[in-house]
Protein backbone atom coordinates (compact mmCIF):
# COMPACT_ATOMS: atom_id res chain seq x y z
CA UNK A 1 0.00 0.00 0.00
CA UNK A 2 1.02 4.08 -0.83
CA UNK A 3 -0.17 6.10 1.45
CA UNK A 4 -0.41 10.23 -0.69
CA UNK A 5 -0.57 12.96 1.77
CA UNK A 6 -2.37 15.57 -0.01
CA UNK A 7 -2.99 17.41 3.29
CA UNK A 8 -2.17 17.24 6.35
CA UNK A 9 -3.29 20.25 8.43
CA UNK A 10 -5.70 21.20 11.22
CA UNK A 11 -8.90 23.74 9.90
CA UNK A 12 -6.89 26.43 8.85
CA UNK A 13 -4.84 25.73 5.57
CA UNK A 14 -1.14 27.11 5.85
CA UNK A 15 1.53 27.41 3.44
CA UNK A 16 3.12 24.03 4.04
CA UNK A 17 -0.05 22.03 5.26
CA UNK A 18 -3.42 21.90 3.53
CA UNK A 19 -6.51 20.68 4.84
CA UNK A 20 -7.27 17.36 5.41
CA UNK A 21 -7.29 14.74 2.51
CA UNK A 22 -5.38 10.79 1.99
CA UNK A 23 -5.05 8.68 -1.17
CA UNK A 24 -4.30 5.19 -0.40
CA UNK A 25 -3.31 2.85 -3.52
CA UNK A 26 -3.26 -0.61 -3.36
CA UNK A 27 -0.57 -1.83 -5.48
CA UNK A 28 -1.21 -5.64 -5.22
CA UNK A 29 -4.78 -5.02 -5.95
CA UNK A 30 -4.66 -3.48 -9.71
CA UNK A 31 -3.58 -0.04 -8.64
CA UNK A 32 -7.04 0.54 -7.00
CA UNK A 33 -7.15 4.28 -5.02
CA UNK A 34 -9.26 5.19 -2.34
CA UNK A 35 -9.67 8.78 -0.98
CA UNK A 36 -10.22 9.55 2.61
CA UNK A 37 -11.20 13.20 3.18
CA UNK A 38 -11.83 15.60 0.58
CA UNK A 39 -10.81 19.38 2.03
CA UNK A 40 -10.81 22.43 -0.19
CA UNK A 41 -8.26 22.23 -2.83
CA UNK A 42 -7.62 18.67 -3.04
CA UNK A 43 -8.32 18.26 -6.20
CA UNK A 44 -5.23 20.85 -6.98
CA UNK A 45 -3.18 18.55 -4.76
CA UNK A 46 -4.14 15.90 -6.56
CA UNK A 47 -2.40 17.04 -9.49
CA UNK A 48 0.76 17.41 -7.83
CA UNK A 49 0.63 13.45 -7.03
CA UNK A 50 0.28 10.01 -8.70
CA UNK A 51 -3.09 9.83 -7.90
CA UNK A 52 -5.64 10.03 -11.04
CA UNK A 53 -9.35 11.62 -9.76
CA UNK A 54 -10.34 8.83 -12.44
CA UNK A 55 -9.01 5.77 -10.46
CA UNK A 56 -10.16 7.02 -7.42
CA UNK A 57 -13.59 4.50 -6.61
CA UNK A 58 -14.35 5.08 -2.88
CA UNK A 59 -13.85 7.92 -0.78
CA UNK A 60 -14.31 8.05 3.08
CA UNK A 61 -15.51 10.97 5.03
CA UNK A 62 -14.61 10.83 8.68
CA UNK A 63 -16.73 13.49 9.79
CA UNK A 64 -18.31 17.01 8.06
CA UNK A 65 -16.42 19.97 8.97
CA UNK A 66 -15.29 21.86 6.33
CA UNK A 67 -11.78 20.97 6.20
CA UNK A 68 -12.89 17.26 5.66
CA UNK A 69 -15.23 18.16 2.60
CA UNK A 70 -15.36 21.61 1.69
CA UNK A 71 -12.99 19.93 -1.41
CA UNK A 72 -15.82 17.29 -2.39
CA UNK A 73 -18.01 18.88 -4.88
CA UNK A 74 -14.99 20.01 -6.92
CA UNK A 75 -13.20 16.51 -7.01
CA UNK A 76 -16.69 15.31 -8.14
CA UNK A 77 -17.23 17.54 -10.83
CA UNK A 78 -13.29 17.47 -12.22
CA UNK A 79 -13.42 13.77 -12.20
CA UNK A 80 -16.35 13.64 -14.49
CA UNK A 81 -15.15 16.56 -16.35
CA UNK A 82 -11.99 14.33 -16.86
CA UNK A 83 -14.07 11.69 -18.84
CA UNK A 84 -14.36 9.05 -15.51
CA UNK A 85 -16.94 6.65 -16.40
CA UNK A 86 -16.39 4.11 -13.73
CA UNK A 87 -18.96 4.19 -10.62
CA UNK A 88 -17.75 6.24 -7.17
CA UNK A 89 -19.06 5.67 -3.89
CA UNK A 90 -18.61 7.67 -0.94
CA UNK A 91 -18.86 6.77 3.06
CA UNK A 92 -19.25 9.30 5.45
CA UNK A 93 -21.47 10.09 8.50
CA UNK A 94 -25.31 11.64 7.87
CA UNK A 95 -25.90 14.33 6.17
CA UNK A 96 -23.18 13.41 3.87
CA UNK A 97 -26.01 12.94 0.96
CA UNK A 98 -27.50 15.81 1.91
CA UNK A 99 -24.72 17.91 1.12
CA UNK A 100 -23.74 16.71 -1.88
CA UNK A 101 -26.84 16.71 -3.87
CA UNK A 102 -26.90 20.55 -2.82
CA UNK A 103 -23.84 21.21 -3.84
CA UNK A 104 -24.16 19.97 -7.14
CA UNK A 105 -27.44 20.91 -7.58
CA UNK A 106 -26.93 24.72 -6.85
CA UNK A 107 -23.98 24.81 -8.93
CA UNK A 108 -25.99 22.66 -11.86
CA UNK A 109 -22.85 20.35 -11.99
CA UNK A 110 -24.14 16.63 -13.40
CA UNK A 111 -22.09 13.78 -13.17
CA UNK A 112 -21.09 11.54 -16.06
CA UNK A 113 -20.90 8.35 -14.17
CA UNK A 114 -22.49 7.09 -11.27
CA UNK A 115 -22.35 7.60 -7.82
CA UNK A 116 -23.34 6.33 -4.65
CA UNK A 117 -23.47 7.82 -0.79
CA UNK A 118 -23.95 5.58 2.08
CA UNK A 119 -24.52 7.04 5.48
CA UNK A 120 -22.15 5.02 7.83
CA UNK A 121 -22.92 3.96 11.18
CA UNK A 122 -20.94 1.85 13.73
CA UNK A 123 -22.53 -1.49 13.12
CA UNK A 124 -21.59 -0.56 9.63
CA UNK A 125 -19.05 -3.38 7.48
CA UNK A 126 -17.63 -2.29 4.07
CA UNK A 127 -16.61 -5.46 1.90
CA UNK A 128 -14.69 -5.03 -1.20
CA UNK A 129 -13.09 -7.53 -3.17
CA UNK A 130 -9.77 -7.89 -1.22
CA UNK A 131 -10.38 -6.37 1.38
CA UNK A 132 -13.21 -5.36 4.78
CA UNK A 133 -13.33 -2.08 6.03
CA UNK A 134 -15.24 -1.22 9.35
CA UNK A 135 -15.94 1.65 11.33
CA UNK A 136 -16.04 3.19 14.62
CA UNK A 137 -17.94 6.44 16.14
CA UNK A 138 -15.34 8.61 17.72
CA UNK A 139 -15.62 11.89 20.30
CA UNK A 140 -15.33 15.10 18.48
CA UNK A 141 -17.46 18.25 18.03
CA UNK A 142 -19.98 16.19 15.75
CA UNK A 143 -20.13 12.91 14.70
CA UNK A 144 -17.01 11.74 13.54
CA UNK A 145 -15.95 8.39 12.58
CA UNK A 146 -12.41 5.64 12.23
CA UNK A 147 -12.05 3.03 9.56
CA UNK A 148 -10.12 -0.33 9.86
CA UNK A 149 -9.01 -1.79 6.86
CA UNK A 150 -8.31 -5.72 7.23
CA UNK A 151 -7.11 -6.69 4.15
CA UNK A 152 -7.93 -10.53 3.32
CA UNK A 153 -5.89 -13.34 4.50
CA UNK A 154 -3.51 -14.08 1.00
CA UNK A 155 -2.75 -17.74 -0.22
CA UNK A 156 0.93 -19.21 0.98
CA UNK A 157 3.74 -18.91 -1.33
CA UNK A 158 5.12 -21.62 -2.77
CA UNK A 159 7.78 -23.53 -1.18
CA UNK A 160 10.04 -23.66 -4.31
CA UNK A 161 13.35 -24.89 -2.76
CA UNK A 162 11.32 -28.16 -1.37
CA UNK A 163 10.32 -28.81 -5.21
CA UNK A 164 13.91 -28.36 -6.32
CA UNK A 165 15.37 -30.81 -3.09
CA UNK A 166 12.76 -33.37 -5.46
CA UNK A 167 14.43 -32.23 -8.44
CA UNK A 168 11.66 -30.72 -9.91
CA UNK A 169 12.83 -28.10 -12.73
CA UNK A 170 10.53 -24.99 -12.85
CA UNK A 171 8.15 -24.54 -15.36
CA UNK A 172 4.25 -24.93 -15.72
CA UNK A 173 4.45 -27.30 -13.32
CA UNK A 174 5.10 -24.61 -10.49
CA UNK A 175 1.99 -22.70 -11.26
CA UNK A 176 -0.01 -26.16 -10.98
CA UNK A 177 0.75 -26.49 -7.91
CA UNK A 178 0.66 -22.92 -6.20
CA UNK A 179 -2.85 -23.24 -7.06
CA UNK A 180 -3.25 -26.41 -4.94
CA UNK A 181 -3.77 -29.13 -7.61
CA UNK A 182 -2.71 -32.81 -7.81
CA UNK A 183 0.41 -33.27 -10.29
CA UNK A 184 1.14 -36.35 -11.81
CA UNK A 185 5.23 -35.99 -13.05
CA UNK A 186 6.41 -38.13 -15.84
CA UNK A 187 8.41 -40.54 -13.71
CA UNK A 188 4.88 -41.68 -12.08
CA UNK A 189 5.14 -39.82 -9.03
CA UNK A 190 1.81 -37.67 -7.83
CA UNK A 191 2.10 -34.46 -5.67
CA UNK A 192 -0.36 -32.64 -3.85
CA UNK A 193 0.24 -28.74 -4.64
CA UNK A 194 -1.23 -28.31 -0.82
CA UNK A 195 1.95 -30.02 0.34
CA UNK A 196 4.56 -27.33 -1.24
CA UNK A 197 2.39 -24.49 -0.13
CA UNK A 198 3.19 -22.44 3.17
CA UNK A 199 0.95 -20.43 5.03
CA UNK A 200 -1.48 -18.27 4.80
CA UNK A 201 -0.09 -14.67 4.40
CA UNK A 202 -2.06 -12.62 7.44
CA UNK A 203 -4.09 -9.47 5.57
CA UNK A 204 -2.63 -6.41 6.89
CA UNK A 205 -4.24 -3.80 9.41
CA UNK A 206 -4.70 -0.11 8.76
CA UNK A 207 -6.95 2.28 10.73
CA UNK A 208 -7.57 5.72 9.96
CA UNK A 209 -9.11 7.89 12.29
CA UNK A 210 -11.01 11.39 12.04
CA UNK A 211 -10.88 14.19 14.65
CA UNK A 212 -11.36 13.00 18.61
CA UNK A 213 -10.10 13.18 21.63
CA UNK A 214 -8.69 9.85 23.02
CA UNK A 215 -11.49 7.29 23.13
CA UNK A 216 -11.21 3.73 24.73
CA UNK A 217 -12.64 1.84 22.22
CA UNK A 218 -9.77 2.79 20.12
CA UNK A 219 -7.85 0.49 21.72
CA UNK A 220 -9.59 -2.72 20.64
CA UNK A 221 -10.40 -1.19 17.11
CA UNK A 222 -6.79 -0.29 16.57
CA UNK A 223 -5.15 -3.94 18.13
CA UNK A 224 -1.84 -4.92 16.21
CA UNK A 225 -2.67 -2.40 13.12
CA UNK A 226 0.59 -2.78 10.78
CA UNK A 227 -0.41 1.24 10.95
CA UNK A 228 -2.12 3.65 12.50
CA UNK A 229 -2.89 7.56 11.64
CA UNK A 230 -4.29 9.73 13.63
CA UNK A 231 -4.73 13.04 14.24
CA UNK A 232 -2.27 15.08 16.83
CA UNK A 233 -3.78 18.65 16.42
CA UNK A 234 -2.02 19.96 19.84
CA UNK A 235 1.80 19.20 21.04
CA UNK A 236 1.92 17.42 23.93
CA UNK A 237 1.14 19.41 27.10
CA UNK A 238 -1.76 20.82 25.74
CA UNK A 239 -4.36 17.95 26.14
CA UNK A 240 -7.06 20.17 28.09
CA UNK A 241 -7.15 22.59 25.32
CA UNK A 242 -7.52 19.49 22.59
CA UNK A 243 -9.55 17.87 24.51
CA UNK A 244 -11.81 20.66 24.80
CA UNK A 245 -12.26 20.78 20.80
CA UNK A 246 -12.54 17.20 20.50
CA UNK A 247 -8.86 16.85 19.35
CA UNK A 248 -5.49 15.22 20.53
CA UNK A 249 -2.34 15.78 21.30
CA UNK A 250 0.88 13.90 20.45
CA UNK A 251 1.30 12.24 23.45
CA UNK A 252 -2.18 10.96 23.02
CA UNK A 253 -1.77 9.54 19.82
CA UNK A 254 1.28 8.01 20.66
CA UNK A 255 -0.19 6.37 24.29
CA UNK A 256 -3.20 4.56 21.75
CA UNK A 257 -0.29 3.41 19.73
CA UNK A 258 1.64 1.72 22.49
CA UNK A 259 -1.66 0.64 23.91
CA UNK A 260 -3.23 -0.80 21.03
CA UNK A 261 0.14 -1.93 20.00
CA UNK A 262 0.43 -0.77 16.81
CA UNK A 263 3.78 -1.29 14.61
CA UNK A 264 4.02 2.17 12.92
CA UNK A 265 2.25 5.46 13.49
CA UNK A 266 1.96 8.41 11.09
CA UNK A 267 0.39 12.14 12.70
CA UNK A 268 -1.05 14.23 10.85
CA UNK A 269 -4.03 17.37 10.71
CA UNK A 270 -1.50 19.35 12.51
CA UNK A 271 -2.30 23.07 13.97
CA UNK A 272 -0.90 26.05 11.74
CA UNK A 273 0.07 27.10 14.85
CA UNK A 274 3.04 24.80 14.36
CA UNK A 275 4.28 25.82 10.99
CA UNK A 276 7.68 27.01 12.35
CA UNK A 277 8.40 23.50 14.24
CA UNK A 278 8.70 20.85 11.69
CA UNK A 279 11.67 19.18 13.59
CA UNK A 280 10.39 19.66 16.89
CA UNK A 281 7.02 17.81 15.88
CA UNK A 282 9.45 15.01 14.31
CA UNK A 283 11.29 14.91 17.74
CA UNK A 284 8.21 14.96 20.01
CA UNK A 285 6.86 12.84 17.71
CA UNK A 286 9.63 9.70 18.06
CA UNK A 287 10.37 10.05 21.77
CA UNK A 288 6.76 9.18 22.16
CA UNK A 289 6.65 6.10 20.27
CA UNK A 290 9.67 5.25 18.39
CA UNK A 291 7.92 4.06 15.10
CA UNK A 292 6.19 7.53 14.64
CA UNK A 293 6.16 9.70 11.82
CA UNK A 294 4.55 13.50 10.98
CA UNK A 295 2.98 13.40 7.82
CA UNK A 296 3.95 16.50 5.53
CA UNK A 297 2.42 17.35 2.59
CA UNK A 298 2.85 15.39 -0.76
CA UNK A 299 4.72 12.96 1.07
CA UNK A 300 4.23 9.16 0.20
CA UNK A 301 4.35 6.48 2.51
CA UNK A 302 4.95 2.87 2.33
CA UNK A 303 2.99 0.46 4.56
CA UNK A 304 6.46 -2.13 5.15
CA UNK A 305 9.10 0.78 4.88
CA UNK A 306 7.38 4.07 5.75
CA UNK A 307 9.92 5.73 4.24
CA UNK A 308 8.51 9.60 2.93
């Protein structure tokens, strides 16, 4: 997975951090995008990445201020401007629908392919072809929401260097059995594919979470993610003030992380308060939990390497 920071800051846009908004590309899954947040000027972003509006087939809303969706209507109406044909369906908490069919139908913008809103809700479970997100209601200002991504469970890989200690050459042969079947080799002997086959590959763990203040229920929801982002609005030290606003701190992201016990964590919608204190963010950031990471803008991550 690529994670695209398009932006990365807290309700007020600076000149280093947008608002809010995440591409996520699945490379093992045919290049398939998802967008999580949509603030104002995304879509301008967007053309400063590797993401293509016209690949893009789901996008999740965590929760409807305007820093989370102000950006919507336009991404809608450049990505059918741009010729996308292929349906788009977007999650996000009610009154989602409500403002989108206003926004386009104010502005007359219609929509060349078709789309589809679903109102989420905590009982709420997304299934896709490779993959099962869920969701869980947070505590912010208004409703705002988390989604888990648990990718499915993958097939073994082959055990190739047990077929060449039988001598087996590779060839056709190879693909046979990967796929589990019974091979009959010319000298007579019969192998069962299930035999040279290891185990299952474990479907990897991402949550991403809206605006709140440290819940509980994170905990559980976030157990062993390969990764976690959350916000960290506030530096540490300042948790009444976050709290207050629904938000978190640093310290509070990074206390879920070692709670939950996460592997890596990446911060982002941080205050333009901040702008000034890249490296001290960085700093806080890692002496809190070692496998942390502040998101900038236009920065890509990789789930195994998280490398920017």
């Amino acid at each position: 997975m690529e994670f695209h920071f398009l932006g990365t800051g807290a309700g007020v846009p600076s000149l280093i951090r947008n608002v809010s908004s995440l591409a996520v590309r699945f490379l093992q899954e045919k290049g398939t995008q998802w967008l999580f947040d949509c603030g104002e000027a995304t879509q301008h972003q967007l053309m400063r990445s590797a993401i293509s509006p016209s690949r893009i087939d789901r996008v999740f809303i965590t929760h409807l201020h305007g820093d989370h969706i102000y950006g919507l209507p336009g991404f809608l109406g450049t990505r059918s401007f741009q010729g996308a044909l292929t349906p788009l369906t977007i999650y996000g908490p009610s009154g989602i629908e409500s403002f989108i069919k206003a926004a386009l139908a104010v502005s007359g913008t219609s929509l060349r392919y078709e789309l589809h809103i679903v109102e989420v809700h905590e009982e709420l479970v997304i299934d896709t072809d490779f993959a099962q997100v869920s969701v869980l209601p947070l505590k912010h200002t208004i409703d705002s929401f988390a989604y888990r991504i648990q990718e499915n469970n993958k097939p073994g890989v082959l055990q190739v260097e047990k077929l060449k200690a039988l001598q087996i050459p590779p060839g056709p042969i190879y693909q046979r059995l990967k796929l589990g079947e019974m091979v009959t080799l010319e000298d007579g002997r019969v192998l069962n594919g299930e035999n040279f086959i290891g185990p299952a590959q474990q479907g990897r763990v991402v949550v991403i979470a809206g605006d709140t203040q440290p819940i509980a229920n994170m905990v559980e929801f976030c157990h062993e993610a390969d990764l976690l982002i959350h916000e960290a609005t506030f530096r540490t030290g300042n948790e009444d003030s976050a709290h207050e606003f629904g938000h978190s701190t640093i310290a509070d992201a990074a206390e879920l992380a070692k709670a939950a016990q996460v592997k890596q964590l990446i911060l982002t919608h941080i205050s333009s308060r901040y702008s000034a204190e890249e490296e001290e963010l960085q700093s806080e950031a890692i002496q809190a939990f070692e496998q942390s990471w502040v998101a900038r803008d236009l920065s890509v991550y990789h789930l195994d390497t998280i490398q920017p």
